[in-house]
C-alpha atoms as a PDB file:
ATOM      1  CA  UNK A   1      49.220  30.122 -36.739  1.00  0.00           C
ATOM      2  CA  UNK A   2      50.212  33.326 -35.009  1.00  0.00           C
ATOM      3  CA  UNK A   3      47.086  32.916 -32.885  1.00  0.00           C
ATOM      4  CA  UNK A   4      48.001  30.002 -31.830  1.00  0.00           C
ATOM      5  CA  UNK A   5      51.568  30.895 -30.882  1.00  0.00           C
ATOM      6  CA  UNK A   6      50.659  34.155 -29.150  1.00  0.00           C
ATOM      7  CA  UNK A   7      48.148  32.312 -27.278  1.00  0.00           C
ATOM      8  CA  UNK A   8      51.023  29.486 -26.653  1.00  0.00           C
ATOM      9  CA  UNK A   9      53.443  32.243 -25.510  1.00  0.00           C
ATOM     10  CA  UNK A  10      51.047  33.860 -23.019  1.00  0.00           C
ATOM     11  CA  UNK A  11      49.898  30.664 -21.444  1.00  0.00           C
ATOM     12  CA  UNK A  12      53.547  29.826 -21.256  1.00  0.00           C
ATOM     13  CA  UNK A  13      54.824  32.831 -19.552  1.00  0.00           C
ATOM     14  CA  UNK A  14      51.822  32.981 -17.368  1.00  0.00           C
ATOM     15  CA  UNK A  15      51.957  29.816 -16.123  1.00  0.00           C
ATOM     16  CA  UNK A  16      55.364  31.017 -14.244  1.00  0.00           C
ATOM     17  CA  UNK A  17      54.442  32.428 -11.452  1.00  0.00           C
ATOM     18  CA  UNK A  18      51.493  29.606 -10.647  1.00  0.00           C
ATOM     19  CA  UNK A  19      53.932  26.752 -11.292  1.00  0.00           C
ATOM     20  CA  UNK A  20      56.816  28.259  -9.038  1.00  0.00           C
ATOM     21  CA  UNK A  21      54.317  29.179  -6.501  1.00  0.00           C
ATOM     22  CA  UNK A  22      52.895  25.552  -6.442  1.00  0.00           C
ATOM     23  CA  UNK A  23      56.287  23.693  -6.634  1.00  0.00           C
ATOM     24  CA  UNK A  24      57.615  25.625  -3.634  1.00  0.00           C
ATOM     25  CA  UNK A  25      54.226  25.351  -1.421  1.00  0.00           C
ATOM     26  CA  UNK A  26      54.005  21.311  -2.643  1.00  0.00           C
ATOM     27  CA  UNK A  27      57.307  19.952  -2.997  1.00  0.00           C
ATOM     28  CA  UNK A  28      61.145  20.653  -0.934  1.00  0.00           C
ATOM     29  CA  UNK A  29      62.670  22.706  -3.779  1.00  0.00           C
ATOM     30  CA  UNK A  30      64.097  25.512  -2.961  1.00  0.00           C
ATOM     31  CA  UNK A  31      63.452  29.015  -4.783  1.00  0.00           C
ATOM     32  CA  UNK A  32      67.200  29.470  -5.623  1.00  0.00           C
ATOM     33  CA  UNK A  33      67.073  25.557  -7.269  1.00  0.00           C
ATOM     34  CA  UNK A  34      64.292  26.467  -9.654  1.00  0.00           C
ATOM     35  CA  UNK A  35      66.567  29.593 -10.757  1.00  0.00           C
ATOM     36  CA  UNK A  36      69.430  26.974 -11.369  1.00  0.00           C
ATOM     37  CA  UNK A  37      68.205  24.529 -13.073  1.00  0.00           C
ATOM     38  CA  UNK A  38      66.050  26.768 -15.102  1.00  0.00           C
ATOM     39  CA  UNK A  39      69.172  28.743 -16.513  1.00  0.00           C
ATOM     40  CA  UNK A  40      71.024  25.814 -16.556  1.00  0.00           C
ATOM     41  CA  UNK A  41      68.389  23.715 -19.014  1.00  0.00           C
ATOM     42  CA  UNK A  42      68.304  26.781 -20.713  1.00  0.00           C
ATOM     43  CA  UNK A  43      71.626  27.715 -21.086  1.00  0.00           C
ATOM     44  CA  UNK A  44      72.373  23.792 -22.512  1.00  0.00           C
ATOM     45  CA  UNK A  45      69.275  23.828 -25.141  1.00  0.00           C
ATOM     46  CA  UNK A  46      70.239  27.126 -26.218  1.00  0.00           C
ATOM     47  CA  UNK A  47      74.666  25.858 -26.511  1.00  0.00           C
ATOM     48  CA  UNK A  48      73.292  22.283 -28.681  1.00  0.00           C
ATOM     49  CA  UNK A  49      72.334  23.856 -32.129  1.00  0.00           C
ATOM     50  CA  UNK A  50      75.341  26.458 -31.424  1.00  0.00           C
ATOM     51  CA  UNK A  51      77.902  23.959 -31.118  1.00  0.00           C
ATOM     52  CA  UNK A  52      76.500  22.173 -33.870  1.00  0.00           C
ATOM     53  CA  UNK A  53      76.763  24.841 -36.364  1.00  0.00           C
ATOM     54  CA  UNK A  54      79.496  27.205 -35.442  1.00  0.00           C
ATOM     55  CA  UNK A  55      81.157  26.044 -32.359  1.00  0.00           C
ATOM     56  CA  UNK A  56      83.872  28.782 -32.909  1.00  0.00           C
ATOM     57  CA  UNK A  57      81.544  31.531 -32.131  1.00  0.00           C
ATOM     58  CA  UNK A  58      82.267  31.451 -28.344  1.00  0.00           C
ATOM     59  CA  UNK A  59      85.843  31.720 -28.609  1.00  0.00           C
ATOM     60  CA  UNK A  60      85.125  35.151 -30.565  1.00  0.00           C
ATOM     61  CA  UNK A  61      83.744  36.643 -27.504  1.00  0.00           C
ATOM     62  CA  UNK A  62      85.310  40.065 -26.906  1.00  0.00           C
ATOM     63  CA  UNK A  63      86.081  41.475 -23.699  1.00  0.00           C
ATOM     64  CA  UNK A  64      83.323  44.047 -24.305  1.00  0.00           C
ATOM     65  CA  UNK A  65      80.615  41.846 -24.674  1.00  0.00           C
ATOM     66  CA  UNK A  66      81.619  39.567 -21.736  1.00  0.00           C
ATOM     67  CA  UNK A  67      81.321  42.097 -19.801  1.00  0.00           C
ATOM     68  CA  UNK A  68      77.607  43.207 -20.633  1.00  0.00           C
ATOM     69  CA  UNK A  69      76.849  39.282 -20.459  1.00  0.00           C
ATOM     70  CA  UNK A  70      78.143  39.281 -17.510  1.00  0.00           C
ATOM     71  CA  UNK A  71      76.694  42.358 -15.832  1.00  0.00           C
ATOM     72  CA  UNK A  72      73.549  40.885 -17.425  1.00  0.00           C
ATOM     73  CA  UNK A  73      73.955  37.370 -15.843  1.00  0.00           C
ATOM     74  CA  UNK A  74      74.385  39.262 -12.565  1.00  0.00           C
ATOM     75  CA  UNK A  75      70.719  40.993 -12.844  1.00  0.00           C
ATOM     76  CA  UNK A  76      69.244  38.081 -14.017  1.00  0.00           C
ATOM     77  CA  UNK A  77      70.290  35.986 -11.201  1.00  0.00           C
ATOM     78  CA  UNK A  78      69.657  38.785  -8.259  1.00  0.00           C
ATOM     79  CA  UNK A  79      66.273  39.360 -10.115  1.00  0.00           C
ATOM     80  CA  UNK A  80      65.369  35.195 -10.201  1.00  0.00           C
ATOM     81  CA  UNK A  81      66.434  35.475  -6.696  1.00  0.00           C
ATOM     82  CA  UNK A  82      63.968  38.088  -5.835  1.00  0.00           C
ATOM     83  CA  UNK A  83      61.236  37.317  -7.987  1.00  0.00           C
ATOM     84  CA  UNK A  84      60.730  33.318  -6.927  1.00  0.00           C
ATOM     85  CA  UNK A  85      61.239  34.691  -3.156  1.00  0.00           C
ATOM     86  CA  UNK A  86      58.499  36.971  -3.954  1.00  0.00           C
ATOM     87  CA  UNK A  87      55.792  34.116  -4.196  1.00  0.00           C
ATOM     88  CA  UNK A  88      56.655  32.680  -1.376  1.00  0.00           C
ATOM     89  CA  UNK A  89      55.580  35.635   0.441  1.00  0.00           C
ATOM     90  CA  UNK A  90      52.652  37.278  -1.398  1.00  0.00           C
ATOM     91  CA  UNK A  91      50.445  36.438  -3.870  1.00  0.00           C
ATOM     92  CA  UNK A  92      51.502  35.001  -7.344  1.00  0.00           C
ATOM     93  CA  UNK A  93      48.675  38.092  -8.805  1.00  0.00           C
ATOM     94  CA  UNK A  94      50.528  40.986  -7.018  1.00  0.00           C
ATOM     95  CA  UNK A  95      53.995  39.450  -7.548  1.00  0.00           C
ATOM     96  CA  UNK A  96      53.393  39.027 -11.217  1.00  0.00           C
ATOM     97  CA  UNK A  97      52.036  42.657 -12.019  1.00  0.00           C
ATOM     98  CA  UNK A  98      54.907  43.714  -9.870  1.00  0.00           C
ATOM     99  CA  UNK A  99      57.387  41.882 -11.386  1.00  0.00           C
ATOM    100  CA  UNK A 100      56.060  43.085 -15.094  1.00  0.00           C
ATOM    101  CA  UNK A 101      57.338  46.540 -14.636  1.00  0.00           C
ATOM    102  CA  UNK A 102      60.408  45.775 -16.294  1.00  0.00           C
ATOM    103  CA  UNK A 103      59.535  47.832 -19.115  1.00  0.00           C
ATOM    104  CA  UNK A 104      58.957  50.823 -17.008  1.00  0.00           C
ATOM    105  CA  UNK A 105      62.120  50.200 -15.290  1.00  0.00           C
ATOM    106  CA  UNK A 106      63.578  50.429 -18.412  1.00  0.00           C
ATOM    107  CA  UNK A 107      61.889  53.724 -19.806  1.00  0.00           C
ATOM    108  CA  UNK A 108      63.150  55.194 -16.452  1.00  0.00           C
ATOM    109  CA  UNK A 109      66.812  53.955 -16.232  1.00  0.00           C
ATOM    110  CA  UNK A 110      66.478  55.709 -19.783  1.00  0.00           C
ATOM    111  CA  UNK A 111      65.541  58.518 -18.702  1.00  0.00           C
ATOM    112  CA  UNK A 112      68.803  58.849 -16.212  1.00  0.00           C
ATOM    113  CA  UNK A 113      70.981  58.244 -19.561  1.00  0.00           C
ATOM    114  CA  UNK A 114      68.924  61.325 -20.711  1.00  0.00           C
ATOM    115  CA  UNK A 115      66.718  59.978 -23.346  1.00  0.00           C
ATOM    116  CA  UNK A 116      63.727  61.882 -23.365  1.00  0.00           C
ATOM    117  CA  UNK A 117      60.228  60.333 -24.165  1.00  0.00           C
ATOM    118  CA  UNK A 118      57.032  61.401 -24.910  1.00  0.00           C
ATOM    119  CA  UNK A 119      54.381  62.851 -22.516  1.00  0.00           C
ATOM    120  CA  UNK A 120      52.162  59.529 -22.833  1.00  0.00           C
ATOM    121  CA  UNK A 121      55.032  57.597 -21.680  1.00  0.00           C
ATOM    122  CA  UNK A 122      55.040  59.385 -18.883  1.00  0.00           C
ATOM    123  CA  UNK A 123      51.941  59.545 -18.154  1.00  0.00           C
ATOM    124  CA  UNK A 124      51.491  55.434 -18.623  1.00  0.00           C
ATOM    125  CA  UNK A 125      54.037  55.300 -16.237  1.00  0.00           C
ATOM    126  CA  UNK A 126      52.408  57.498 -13.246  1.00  0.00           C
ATOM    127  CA  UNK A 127      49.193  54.926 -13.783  1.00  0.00           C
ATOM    128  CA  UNK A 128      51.570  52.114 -13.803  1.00  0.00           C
ATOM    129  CA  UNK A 129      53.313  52.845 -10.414  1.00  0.00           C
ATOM    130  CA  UNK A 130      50.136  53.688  -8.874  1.00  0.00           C
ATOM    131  CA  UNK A 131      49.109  50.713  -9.182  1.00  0.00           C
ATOM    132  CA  UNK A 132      52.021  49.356  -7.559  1.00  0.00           C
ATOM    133  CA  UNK A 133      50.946  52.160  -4.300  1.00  0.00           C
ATOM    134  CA  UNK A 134      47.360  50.352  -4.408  1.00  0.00           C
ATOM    135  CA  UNK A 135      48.722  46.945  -4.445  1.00  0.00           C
ATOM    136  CA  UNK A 136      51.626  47.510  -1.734  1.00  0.00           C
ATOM    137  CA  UNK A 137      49.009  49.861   0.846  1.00  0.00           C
ATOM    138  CA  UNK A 138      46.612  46.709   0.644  1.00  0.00           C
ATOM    139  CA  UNK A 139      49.453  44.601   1.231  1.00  0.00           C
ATOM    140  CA  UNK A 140      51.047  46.987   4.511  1.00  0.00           C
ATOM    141  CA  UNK A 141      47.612  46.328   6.052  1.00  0.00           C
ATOM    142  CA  UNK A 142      47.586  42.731   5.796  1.00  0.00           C
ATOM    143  CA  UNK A 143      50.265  41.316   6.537  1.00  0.00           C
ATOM    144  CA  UNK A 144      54.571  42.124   6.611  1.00  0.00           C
ATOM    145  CA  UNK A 145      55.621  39.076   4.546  1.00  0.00           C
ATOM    146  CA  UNK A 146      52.916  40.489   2.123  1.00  0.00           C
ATOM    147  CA  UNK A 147      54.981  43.856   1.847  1.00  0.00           C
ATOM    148  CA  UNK A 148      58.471  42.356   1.923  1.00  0.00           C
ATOM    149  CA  UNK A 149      57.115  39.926  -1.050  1.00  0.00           C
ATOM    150  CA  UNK A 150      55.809  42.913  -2.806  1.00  0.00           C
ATOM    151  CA  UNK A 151      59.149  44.901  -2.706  1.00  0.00           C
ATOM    152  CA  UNK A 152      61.098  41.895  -3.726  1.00  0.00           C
ATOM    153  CA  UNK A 153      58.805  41.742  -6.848  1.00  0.00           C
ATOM    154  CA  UNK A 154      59.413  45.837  -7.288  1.00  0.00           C
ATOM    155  CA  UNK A 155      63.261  45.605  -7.059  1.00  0.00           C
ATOM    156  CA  UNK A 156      62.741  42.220  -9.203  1.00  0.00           C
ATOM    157  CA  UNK A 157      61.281  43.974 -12.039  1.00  0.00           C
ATOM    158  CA  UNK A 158      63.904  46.923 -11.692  1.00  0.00           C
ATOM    159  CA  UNK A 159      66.405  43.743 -12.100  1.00  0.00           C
ATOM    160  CA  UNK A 160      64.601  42.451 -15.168  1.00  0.00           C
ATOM    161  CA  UNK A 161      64.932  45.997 -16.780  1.00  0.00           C
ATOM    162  CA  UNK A 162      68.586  46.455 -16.447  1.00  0.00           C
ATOM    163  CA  UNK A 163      69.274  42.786 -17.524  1.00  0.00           C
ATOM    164  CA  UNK A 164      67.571  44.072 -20.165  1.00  0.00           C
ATOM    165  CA  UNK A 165      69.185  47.075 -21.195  1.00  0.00           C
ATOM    166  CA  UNK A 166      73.139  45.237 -20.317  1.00  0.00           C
ATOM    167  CA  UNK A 167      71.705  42.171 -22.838  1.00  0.00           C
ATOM    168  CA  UNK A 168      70.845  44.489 -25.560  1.00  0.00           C
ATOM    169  CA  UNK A 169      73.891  45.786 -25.440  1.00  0.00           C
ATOM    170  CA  UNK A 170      75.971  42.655 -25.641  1.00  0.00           C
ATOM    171  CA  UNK A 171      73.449  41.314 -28.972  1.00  0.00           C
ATOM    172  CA  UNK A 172      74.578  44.483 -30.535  1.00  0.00           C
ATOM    173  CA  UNK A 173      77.575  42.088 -32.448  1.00  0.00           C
ATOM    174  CA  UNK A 174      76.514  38.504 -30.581  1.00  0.00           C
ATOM    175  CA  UNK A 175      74.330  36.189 -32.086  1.00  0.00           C
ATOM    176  CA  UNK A 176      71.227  34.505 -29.765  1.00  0.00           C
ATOM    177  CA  UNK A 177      72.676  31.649 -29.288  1.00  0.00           C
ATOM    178  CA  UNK A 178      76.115  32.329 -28.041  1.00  0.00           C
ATOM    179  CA  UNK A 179      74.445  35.689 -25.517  1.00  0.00           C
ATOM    180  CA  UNK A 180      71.840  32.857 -24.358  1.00  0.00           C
ATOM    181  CA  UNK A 181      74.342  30.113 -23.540  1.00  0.00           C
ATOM    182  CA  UNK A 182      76.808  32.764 -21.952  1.00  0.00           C
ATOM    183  CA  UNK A 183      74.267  34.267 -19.968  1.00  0.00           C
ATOM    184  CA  UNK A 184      72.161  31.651 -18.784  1.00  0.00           C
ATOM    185  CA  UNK A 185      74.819  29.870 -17.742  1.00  0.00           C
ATOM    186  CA  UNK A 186      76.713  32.424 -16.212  1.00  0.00           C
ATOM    187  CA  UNK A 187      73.501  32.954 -14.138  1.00  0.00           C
ATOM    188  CA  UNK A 188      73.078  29.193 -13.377  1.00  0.00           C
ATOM    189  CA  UNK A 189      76.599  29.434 -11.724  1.00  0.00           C
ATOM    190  CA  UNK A 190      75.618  32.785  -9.976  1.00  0.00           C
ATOM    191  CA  UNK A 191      72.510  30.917  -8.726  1.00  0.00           C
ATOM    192  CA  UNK A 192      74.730  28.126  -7.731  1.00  0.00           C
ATOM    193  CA  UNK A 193      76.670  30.267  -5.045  1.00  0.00           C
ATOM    194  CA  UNK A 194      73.832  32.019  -3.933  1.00  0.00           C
ATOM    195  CA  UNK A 195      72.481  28.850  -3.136  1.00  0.00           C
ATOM    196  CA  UNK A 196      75.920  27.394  -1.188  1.00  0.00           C
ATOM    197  CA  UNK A 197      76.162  30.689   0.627  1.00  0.00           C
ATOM    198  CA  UNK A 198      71.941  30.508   1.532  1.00  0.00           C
ATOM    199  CA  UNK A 199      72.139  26.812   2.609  1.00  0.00           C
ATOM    200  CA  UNK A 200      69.789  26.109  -0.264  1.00  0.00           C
ATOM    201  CA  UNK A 201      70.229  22.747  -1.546  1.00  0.00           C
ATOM    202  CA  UNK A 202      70.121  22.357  -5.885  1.00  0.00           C
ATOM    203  CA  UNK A 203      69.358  18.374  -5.426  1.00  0.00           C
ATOM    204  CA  UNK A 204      68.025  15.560  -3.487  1.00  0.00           C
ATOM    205  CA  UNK A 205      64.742  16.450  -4.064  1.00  0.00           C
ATOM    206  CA  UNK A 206      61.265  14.428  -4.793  1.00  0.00           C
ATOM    207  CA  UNK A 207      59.626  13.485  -7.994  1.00  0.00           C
ATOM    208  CA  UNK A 208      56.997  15.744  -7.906  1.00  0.00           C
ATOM    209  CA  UNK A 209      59.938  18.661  -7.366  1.00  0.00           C
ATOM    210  CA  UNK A 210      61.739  17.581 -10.385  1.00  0.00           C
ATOM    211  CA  UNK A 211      59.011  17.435 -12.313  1.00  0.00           C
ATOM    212  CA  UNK A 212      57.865  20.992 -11.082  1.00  0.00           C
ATOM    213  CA  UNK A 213      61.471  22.596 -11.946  1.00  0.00           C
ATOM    214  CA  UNK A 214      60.570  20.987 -15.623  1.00  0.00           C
ATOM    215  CA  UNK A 215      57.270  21.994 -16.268  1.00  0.00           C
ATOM    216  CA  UNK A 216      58.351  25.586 -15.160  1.00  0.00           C
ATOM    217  CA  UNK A 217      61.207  25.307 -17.406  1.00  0.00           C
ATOM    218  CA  UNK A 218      59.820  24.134 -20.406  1.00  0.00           C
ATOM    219  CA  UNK A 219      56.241  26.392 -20.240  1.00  0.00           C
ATOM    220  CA  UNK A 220      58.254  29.626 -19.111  1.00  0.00           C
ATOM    221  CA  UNK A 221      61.356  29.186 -20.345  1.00  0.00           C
ATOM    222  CA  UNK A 222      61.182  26.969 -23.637  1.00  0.00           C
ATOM    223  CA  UNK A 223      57.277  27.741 -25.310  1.00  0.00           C
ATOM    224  CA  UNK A 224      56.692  31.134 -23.878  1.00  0.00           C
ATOM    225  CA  UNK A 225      59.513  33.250 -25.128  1.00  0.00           C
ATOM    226  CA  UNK A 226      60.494  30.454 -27.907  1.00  0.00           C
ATOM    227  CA  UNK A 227      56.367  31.458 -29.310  1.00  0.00           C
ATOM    228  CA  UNK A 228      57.257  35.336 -28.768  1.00  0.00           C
ATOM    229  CA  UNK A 229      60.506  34.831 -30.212  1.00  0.00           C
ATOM    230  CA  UNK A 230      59.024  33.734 -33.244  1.00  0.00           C
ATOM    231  CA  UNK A 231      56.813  36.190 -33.247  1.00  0.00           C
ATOM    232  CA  UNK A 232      59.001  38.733 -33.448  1.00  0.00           C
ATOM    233  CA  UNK A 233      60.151  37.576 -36.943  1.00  0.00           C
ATOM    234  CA  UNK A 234      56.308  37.934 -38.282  1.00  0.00           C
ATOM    235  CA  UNK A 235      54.859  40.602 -36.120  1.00  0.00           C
ATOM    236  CA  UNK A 236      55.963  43.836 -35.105  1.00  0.00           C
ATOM    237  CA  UNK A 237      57.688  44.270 -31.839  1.00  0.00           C
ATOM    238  CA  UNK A 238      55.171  47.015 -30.479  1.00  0.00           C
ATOM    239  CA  UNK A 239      52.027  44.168 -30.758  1.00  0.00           C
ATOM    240  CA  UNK A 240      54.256  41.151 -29.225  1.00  0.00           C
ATOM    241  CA  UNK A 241      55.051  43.474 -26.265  1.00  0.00           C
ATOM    242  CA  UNK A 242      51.472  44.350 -26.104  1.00  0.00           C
ATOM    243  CA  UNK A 243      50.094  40.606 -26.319  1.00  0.00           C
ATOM    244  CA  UNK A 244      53.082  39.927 -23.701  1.00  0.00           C
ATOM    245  CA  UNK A 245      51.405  42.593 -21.031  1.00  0.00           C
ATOM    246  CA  UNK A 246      48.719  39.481 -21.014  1.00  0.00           C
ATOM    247  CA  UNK A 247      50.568  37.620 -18.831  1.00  0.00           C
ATOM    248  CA  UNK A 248      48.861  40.040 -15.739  1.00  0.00           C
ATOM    249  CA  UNK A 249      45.534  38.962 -15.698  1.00  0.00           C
ATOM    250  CA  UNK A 250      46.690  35.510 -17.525  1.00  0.00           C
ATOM    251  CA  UNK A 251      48.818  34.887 -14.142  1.00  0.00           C
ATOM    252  CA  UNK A 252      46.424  36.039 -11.772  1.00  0.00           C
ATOM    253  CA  UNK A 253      43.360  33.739 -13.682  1.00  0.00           C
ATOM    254  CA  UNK A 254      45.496  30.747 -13.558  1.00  0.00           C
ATOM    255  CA  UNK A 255      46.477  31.576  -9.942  1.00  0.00           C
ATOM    256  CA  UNK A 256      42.507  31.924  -8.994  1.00  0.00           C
ATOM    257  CA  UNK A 257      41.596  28.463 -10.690  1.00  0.00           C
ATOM    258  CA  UNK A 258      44.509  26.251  -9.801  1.00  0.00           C
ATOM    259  CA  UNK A 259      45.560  27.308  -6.612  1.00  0.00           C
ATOM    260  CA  UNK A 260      42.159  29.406  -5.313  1.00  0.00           C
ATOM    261  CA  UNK A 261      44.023  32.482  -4.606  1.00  0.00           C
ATOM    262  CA  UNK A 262      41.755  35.277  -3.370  1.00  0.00           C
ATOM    263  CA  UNK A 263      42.744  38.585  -3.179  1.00  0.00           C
ATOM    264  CA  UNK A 264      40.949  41.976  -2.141  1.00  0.00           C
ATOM    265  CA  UNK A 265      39.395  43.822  -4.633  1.00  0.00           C
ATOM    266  CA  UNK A 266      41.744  47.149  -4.040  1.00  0.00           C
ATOM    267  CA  UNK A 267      44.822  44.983  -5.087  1.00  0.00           C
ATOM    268  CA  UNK A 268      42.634  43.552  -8.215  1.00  0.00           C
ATOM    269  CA  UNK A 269      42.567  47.788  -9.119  1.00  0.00           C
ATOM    270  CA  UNK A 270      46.187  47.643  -8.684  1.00  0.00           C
ATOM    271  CA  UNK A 271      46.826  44.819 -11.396  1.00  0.00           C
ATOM    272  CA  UNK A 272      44.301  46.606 -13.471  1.00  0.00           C
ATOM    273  CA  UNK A 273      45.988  50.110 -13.378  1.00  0.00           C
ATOM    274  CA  UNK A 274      49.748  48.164 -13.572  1.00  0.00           C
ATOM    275  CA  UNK A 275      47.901  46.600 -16.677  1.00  0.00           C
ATOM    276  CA  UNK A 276      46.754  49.935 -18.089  1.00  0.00           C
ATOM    277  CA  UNK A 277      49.906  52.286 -17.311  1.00  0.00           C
ATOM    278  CA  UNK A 278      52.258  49.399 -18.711  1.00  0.00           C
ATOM    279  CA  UNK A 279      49.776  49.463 -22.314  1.00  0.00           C
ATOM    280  CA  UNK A 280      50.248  53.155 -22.524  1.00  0.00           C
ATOM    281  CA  UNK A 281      53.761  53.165 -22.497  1.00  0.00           C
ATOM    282  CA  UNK A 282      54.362  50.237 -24.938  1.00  0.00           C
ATOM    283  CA  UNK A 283      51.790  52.447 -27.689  1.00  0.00           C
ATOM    284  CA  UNK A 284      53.593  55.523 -26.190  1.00  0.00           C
ATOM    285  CA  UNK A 285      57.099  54.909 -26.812  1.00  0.00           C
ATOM    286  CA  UNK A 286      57.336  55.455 -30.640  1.00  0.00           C
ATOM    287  CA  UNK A 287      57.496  58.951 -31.556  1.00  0.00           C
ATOM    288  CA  UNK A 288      55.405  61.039 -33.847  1.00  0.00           C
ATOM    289  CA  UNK A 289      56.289  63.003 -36.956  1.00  0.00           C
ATOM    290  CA  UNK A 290      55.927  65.578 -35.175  1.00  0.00           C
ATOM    291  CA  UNK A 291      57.873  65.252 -31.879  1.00  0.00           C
ATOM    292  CA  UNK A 292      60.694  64.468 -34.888  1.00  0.00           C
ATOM    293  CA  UNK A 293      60.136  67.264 -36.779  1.00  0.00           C
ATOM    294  CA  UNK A 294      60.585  69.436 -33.715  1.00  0.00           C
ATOM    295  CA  UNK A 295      63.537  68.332 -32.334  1.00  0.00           C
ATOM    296  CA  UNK A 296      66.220  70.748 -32.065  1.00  0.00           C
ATOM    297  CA  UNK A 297      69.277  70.618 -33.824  1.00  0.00           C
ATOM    298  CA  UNK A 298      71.921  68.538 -31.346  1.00  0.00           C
ATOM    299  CA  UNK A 299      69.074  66.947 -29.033  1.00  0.00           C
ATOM    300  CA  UNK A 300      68.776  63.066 -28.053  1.00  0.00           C
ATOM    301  CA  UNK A 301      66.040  61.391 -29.769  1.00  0.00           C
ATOM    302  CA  UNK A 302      63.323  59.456 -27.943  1.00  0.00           C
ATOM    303  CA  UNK A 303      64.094  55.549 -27.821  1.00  0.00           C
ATOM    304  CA  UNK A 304      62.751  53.997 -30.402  1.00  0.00           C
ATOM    305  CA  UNK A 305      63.443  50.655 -29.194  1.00  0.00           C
ATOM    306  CA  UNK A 306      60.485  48.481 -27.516  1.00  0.00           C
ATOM    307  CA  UNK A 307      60.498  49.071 -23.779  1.00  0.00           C
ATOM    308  CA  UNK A 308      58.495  46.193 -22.846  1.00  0.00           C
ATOM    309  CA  UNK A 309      61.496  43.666 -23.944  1.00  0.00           C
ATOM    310  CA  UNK A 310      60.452  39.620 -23.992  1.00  0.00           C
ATOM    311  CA  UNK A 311      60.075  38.882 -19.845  1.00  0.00           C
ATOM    312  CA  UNK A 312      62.339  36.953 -18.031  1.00  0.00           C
ATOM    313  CA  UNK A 313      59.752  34.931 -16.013  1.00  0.00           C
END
């Protein structure tokens, strides 16, 4: 059964970037619609058996974890914003890898706090944002939208990370279903006057766009983390966020079949050393007996929480 759910949850998240990239190339939706309605399905699945059970538990909020809701809702929606751009401008292989770095992001924002990790975390990420050089100097040669796509991917990943980091602060005392329904749709609203101010319409659109928006919502949103989710209750978090890093080459497969993307085979090295930095810092980030044994006296321990969190694509 966990085979089948892992292989579930990869398919599911993989199938984001394709689907977007179809929808928008097919059909008039708009990139900042698919980031509404998304959040805003999601925010209402996640509210039903919450309401149900304990409808009290939203007016417990605190101020404090508002706030981190909030600051997460803010990254979510600036990083949907970037990341669905993205695809519109380069190619759903490079803007995939890209947008995957979240858990680097987050091993370096940690590493600002001052939370050290060890050397092969390090090293995984120097491999990872090489690859990121390869894939954005193939890119610079080919074509601007190609680079502009790229970055938006970059900064959408740094996006992911600190959404993130501010969410795992707020589930500290919040349960999943009241963080969820706050956040989502708190970034559903965001997306909503992103859209007004862009002249992006979140309606009026053809059957073949609706039904786009819902197959990305329910592969993405509702079987790919839902499977992972799950797993997280029967596996250990270090192999989810390994099986998780298969959404690379899963995304840039599905891409090649379905929508006979192409790409040179310097940016295919790129995916493969994002692919291979990002797996040495997942089995880098727990620390040895030793590096515990050795730490002085008053000294920050290494993170021992997951750096390659559950995407948000």
């Amino acid at each position: 059964m966990n085979l089948l759910l892992a292989a579930l949850g990869v398919l599911g998240v993989a199938s984001s970037g394709p689907l977007i990239a179809a929808t928008l190339g097919a059909t008039s939706v708009s990139a900042l619609a698919i980031a509404f309605w998304r959040n805003a399905i999601g925010a209402a699945v996640m509210a039903t058996p919450t309401l149900v059970r304990e409808p009290g538990q939203f007016g417990r909020v605190t101020r404090r974890e508002f706030r981190w809701s909030l600051l997460a809702a803010v990254a979510l929606a600036l990083h949907f914003a970037c990341f669905i751009t993205s695809l519109q401008l380069t190619s759903v292989a490079a803007a995939t890898a890209l947008v995957c770095l979240q858990s680097a992001w987050i091993a370096v924002f940690q590493l600002f706090r001052g939370i050290r990790h060890r050397w092969q975390v390090m090293a995984g990420l120097s491999i990872a944002f090489a690859g990121v050089v390869a894939i954005t100097g193939f890119d610079m040669g080919s074509s601007p939208n190609a680079l502009l796509g790229d970055l938006l991917a970059v900064a959408g990943g740094a996006l992911a990370g600190l959404y993130t980091l501010a969410g795992g602060k707020a589930r500290q005392s919040m349960t999943t279903g009241t963080y969820t329904t706050l956040c989502y749709g708190m970034c559903a609203a965001l997306v909503a006057l992103m859209a007004v101010l862009a002249g992006q319409p979140l309606a009026g659109f053809e059957a073949a766009g609706w039904l786009g928006i819902l197959a990305i919502t329910v592969c993405a949103q509702l079987v790919g983390h839902t499977a992972f989710n799950h797993l997280l209750a029967t596996m250990s978090p270090l192999l989810v966020s390994m099986i998780i890093l298969l959404e690379i080459p899963g995304a840039a497969l599905l891409a090649a079949v379905f929508l006979g993307e192409t790409l040179p085979a310097g940016t295919y090295a790129g995916l493969g050393l994002i692919l291979a930095g990002l797996a040495v810092v997942v089995l880098g980030q727990r620390p040895g007996r030793a590096g515990r044994r050795n730490r002085a006296p008053g000294d920050e321990p290494p993170s021992d929480r997951p750096l390659a969190e559950l995407g948000t694509d």
